[in-house]
C-alpha atoms as a PDB file:
ATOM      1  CA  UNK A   1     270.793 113.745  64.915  1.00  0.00           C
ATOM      2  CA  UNK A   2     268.774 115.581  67.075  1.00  0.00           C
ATOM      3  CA  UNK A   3     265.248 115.022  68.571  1.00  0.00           C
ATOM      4  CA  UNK A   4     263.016 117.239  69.821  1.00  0.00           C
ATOM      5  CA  UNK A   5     260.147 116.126  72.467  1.00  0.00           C
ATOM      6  CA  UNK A   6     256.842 114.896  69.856  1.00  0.00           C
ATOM      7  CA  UNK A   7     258.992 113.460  67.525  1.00  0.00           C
ATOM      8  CA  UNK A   8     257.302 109.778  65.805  1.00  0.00           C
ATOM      9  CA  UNK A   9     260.352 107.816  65.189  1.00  0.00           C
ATOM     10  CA  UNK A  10     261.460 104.182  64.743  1.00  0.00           C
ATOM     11  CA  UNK A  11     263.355 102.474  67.339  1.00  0.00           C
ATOM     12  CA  UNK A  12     265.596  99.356  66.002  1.00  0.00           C
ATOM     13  CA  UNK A  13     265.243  96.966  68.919  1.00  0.00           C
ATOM     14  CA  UNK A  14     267.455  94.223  69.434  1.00  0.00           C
ATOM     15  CA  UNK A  15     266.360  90.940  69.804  1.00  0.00           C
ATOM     16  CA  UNK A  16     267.858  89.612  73.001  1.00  0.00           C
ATOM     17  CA  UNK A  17     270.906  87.145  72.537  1.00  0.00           C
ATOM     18  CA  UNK A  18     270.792  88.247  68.526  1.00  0.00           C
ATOM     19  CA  UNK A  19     272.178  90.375  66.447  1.00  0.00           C
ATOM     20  CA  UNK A  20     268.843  91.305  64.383  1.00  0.00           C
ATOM     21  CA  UNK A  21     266.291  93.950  65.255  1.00  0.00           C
ATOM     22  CA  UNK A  22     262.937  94.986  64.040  1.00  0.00           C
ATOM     23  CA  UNK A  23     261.346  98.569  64.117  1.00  0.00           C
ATOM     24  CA  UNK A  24     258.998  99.258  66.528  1.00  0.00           C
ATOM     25  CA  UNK A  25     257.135 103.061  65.861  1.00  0.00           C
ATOM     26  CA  UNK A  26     257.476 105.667  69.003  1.00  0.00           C
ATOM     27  CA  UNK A  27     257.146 109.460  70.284  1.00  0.00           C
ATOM     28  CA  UNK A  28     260.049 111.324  72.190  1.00  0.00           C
ATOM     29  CA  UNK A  29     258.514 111.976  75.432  1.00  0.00           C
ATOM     30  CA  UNK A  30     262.206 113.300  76.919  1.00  0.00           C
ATOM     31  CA  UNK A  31     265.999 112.853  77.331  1.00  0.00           C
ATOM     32  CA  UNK A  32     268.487 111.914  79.760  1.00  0.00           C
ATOM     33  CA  UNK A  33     272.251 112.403  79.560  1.00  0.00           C
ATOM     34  CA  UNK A  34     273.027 109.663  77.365  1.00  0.00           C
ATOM     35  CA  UNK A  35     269.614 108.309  76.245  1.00  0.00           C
ATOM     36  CA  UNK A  36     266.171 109.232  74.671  1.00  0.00           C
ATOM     37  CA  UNK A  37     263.472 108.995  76.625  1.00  0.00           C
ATOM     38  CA  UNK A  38     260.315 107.262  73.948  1.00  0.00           C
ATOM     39  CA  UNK A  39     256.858 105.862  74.494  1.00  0.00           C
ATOM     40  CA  UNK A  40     256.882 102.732  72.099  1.00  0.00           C
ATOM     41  CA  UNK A  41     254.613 100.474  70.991  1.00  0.00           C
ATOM     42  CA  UNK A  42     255.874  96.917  71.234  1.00  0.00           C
ATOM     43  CA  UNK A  43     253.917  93.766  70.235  1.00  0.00           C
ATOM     44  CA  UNK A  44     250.916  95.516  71.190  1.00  0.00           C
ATOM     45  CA  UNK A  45     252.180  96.614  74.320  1.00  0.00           C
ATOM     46  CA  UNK A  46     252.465 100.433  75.258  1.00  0.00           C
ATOM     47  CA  UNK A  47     255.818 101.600  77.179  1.00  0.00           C
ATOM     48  CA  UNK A  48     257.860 103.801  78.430  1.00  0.00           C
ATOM     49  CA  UNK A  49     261.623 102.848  77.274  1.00  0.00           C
ATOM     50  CA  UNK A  50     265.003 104.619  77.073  1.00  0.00           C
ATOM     51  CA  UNK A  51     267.052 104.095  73.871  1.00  0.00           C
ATOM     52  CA  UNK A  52     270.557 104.989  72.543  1.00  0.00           C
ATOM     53  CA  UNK A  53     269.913 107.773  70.274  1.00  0.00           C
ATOM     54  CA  UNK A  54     272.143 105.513  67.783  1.00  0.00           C
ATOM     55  CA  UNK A  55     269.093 103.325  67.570  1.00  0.00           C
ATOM     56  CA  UNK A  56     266.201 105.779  66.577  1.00  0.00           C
ATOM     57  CA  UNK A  57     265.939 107.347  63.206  1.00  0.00           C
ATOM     58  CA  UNK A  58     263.152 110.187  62.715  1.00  0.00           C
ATOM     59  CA  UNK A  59     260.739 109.896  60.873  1.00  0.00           C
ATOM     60  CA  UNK A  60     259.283 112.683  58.554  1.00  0.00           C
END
């Protein structure tokens, strides 16, 4: 799947030592060679993360 820069889109976030993750809403801000580059908001808390693209579905 490919992502352009302004995409909203859902990163699945693992919960550390877990194999469950929630959704947490995001923009693509940029990419790196193996990553996408988001601004997420998680628990209230806006930041800058870099996420497997495997783990971000766009959404319409």
């Amino acid at each position: 799947m490919e992502f352009q820069v302004g995409d909203k889109v859902v990163w699945m976030k693992r919960i550390p030592g877990g194999d469950y993750v929630y959704p947490v809403a995001g923009k693509v801000l940029g990419f790196t060679e193996k990553r996408v580059k988001i601004e997420a908001d998680d628990d209230g808390d806006i930041g800058i993360r870099y996420v497997q693209r495997e783990n971000l579905q766009k959404l319409d």
